[in-house]
PDB file of N, CA and C in Angstrom:
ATOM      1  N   UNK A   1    -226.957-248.416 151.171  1.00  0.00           N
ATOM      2  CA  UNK A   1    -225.650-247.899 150.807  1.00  0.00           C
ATOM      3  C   UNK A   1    -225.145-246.969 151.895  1.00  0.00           C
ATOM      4  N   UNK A   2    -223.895-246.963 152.321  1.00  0.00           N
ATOM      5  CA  UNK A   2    -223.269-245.876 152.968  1.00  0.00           C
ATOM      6  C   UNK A   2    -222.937-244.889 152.842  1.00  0.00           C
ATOM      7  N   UNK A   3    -223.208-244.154 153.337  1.00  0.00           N
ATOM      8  CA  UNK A   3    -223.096-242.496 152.655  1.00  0.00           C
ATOM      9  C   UNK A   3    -221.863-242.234 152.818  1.00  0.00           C
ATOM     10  N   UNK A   4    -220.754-241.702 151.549  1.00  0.00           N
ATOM     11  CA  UNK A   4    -220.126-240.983 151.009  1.00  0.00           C
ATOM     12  C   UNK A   4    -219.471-239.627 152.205  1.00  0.00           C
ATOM     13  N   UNK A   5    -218.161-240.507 152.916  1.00  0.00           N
ATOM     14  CA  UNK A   5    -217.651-239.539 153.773  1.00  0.00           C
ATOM     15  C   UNK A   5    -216.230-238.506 152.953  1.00  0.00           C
ATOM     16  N   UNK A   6    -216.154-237.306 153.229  1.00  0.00           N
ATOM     17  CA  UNK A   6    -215.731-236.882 152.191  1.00  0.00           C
ATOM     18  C   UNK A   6    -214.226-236.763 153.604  1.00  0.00           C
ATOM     19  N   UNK A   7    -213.176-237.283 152.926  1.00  0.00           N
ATOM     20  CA  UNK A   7    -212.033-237.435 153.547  1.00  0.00           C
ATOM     21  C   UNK A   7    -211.168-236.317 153.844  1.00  0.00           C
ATOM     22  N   UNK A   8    -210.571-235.399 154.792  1.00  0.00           N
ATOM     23  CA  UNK A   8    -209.735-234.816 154.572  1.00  0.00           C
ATOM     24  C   UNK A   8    -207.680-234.993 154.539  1.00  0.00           C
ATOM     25  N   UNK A   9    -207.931-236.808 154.437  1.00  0.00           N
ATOM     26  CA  UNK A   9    -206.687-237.181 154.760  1.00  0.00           C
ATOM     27  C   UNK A   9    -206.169-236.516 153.036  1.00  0.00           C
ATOM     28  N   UNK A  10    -206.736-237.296 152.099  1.00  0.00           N
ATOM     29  CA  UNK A  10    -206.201-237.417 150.839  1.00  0.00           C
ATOM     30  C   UNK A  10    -205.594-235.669 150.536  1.00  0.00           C
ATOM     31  N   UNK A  11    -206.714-234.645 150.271  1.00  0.00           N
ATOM     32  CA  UNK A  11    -205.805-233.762 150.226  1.00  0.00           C
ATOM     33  C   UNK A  11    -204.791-233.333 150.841  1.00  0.00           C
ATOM     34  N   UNK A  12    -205.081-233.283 152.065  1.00  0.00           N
ATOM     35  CA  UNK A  12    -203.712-232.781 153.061  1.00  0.00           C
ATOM     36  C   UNK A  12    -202.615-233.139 152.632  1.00  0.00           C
ATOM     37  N   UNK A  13    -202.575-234.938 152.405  1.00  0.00           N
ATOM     38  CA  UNK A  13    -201.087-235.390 152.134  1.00  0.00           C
ATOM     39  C   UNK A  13    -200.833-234.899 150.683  1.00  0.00           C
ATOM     40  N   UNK A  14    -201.886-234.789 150.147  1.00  0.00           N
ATOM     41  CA  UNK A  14    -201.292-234.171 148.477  1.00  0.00           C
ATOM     42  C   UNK A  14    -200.413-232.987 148.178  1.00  0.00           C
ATOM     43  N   UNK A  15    -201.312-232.223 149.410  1.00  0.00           N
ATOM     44  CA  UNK A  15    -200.903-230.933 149.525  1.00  0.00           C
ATOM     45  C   UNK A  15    -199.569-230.100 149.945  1.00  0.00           C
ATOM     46  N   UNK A  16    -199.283-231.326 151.649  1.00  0.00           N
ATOM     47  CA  UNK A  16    -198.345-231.938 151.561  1.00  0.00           C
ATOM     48  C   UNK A  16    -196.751-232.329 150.711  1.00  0.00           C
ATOM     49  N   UNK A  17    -197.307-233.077 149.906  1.00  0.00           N
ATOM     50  CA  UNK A  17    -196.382-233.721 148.532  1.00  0.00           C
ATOM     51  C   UNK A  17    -195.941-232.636 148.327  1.00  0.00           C
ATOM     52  N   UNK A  18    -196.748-232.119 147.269  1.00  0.00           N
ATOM     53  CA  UNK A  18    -196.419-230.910 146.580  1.00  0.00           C
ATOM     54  C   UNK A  18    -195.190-229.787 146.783  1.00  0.00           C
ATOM     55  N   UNK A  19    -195.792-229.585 148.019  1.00  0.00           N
ATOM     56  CA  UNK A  19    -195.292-228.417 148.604  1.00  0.00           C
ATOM     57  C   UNK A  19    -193.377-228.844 149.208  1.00  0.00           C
ATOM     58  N   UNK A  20    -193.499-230.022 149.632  1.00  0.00           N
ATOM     59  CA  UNK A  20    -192.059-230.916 149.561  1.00  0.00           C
ATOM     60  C   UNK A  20    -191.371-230.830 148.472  1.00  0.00           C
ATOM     61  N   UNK A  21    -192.224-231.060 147.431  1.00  0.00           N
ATOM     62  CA  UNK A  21    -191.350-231.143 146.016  1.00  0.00           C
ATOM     63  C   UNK A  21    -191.325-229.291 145.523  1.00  0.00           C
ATOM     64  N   UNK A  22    -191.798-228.867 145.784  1.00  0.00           N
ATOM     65  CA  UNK A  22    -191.918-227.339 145.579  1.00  0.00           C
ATOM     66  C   UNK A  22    -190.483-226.828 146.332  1.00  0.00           C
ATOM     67  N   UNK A  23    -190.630-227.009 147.113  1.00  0.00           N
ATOM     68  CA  UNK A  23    -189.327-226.479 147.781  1.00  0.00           C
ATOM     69  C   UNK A  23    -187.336-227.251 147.964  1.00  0.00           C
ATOM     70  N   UNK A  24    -188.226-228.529 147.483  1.00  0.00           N
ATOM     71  CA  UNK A  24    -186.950-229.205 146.865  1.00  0.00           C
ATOM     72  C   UNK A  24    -186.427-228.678 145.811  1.00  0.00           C
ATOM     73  N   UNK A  25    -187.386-228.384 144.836  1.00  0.00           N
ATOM     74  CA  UNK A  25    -187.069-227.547 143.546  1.00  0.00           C
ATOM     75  C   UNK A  25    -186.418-226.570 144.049  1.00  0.00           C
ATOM     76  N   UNK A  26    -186.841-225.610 144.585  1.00  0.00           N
ATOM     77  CA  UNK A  26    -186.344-223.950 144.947  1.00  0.00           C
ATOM     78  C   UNK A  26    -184.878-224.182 145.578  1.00  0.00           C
ATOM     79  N   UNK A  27    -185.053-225.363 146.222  1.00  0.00           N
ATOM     80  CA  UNK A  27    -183.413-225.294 146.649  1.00  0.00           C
ATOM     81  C   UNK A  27    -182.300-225.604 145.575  1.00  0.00           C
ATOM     82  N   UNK A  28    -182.371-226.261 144.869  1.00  0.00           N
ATOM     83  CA  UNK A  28    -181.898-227.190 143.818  1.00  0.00           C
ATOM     84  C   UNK A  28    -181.841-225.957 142.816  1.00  0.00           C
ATOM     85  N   UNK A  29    -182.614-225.206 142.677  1.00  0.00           N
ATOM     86  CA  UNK A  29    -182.533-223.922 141.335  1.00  0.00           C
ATOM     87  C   UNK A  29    -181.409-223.036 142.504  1.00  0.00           C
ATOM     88  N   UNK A  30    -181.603-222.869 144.006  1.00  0.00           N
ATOM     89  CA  UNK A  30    -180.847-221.829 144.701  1.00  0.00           C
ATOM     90  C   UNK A  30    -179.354-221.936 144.666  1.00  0.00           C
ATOM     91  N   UNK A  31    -179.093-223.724 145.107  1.00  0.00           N
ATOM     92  CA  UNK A  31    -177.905-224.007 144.825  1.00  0.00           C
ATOM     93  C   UNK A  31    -177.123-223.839 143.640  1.00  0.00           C
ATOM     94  N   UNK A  32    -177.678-224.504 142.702  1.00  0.00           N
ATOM     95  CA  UNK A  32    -177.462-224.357 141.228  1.00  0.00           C
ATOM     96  C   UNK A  32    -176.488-222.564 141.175  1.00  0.00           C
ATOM     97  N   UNK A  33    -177.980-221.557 141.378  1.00  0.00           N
ATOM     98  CA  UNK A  33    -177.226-220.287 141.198  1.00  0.00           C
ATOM     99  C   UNK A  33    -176.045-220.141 141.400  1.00  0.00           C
ATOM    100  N   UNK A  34    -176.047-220.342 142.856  1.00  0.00           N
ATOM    101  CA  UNK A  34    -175.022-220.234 144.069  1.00  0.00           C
ATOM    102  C   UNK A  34    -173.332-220.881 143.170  1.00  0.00           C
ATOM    103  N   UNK A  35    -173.494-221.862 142.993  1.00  0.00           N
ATOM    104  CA  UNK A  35    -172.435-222.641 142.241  1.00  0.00           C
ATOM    105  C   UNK A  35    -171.844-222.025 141.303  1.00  0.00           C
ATOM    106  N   UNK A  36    -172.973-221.522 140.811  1.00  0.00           N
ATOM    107  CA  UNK A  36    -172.577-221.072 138.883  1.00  0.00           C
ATOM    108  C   UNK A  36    -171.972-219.901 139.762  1.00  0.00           C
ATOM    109  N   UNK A  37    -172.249-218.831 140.785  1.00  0.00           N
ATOM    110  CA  UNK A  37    -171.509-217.673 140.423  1.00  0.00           C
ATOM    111  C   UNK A  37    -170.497-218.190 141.241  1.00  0.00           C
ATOM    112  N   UNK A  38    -169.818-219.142 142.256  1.00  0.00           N
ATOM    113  CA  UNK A  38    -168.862-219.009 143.010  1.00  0.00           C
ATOM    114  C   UNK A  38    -167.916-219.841 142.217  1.00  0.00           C
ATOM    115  N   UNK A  39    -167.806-220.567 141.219  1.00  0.00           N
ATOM    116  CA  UNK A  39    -167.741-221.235 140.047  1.00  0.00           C
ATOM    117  C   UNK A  39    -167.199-222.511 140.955  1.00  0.00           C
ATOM    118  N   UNK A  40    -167.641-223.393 141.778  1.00  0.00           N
ATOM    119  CA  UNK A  40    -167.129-224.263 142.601  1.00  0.00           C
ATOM    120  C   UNK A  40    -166.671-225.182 141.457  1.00  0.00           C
ATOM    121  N   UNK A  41    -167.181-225.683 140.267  1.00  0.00           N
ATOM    122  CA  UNK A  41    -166.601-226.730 139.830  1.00  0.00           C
ATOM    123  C   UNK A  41    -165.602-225.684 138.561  1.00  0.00           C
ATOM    124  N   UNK A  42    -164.709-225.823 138.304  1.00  0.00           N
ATOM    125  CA  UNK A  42    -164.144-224.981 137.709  1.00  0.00           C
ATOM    126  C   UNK A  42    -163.494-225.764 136.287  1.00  0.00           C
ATOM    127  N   UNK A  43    -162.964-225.343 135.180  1.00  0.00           N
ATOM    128  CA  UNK A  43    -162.269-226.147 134.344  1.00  0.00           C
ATOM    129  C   UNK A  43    -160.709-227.140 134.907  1.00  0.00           C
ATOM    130  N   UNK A  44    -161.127-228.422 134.157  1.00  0.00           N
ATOM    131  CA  UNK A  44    -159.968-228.892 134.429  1.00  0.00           C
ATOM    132  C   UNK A  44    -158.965-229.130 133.104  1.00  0.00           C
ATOM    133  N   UNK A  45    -158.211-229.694 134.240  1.00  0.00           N
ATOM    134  CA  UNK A  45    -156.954-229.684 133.421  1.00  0.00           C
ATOM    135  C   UNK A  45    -157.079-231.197 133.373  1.00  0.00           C
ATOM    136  N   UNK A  46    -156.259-231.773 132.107  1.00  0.00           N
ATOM    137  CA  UNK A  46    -156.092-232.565 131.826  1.00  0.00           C
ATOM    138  C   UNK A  46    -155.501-233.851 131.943  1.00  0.00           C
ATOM    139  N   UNK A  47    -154.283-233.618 132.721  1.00  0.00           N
ATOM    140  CA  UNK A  47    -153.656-234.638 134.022  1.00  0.00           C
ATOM    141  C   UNK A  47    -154.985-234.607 135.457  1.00  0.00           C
ATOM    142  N   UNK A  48    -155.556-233.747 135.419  1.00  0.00           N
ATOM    143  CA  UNK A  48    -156.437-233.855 136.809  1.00  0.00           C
ATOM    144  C   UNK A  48    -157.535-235.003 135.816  1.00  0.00           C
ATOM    145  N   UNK A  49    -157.999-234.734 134.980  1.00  0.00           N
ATOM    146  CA  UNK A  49    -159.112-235.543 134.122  1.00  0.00           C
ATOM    147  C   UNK A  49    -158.734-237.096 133.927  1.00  0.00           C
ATOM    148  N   UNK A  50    -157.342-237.244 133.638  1.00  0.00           N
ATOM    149  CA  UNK A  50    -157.137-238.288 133.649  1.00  0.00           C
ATOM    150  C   UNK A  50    -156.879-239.418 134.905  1.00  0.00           C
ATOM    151  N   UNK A  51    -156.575-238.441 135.977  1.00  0.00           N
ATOM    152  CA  UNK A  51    -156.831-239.235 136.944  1.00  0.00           C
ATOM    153  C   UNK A  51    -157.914-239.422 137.534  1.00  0.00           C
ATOM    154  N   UNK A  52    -159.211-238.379 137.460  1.00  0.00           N
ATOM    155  CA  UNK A  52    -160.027-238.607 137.582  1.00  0.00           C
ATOM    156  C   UNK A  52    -160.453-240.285 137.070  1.00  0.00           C
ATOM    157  N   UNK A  53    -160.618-240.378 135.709  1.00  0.00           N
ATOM    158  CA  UNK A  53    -161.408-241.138 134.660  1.00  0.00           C
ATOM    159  C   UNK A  53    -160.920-242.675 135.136  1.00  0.00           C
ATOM    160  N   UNK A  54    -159.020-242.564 135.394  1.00  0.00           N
ATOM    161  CA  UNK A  54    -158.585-243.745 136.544  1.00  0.00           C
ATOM    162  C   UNK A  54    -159.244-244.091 137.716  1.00  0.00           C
ATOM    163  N   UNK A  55    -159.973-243.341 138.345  1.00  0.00           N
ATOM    164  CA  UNK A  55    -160.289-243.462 139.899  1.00  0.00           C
ATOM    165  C   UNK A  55    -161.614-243.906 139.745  1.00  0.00           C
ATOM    166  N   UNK A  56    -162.091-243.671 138.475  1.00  0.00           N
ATOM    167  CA  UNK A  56    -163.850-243.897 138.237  1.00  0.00           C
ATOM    168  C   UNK A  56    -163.858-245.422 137.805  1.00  0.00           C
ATOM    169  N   UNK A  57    -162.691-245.969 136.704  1.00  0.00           N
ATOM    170  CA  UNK A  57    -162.867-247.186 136.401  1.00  0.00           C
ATOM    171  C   UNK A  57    -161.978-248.219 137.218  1.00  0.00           C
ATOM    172  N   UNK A  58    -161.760-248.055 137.903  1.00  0.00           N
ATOM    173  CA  UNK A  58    -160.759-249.211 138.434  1.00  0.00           C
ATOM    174  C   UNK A  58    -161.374-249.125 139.941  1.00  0.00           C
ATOM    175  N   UNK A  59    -161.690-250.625 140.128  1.00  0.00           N
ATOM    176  CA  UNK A  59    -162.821-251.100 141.372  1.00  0.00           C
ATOM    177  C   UNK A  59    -162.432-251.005 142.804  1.00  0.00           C
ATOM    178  N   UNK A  60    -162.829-250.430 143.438  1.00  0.00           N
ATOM    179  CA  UNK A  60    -162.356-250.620 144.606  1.00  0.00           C
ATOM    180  C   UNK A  60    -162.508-251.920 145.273  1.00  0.00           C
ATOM    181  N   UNK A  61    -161.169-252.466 146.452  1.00  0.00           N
ATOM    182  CA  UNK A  61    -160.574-253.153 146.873  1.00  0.00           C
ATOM    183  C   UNK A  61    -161.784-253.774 148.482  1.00  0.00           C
TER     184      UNK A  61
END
């Protein structure tokens, strides 16, 4: 039998992963904040909504 090499690829890239998705998160919660206090998406109005809801269903050309 071959003896049992103990790898250091597997953790690294795990570690890796993680830490990608760790900081994807942190941005995504930073932005989020950021938004809510500068209130970028703001209430609409109702002629703006409706043209919106036009522009969403009708296919582009």
């Amino acid at each position: 039998m071959a003896e049992n090499s103990k790898s250091v690829l597997l953790p690294v890239v795990a570690a890796a992963v993680f830490a990608g998705l760790g900081r994807m998160v942190l941005q995504k919660l930073k932005a989020d904040r950021l938004a809510r206090e500068n209130r970028v998406a703001g209430p609409v109005d109702e002629k703006t909504r409706q043209w919106i809801s036009e522009v969403v269903r009708t296919p582009r050309r």
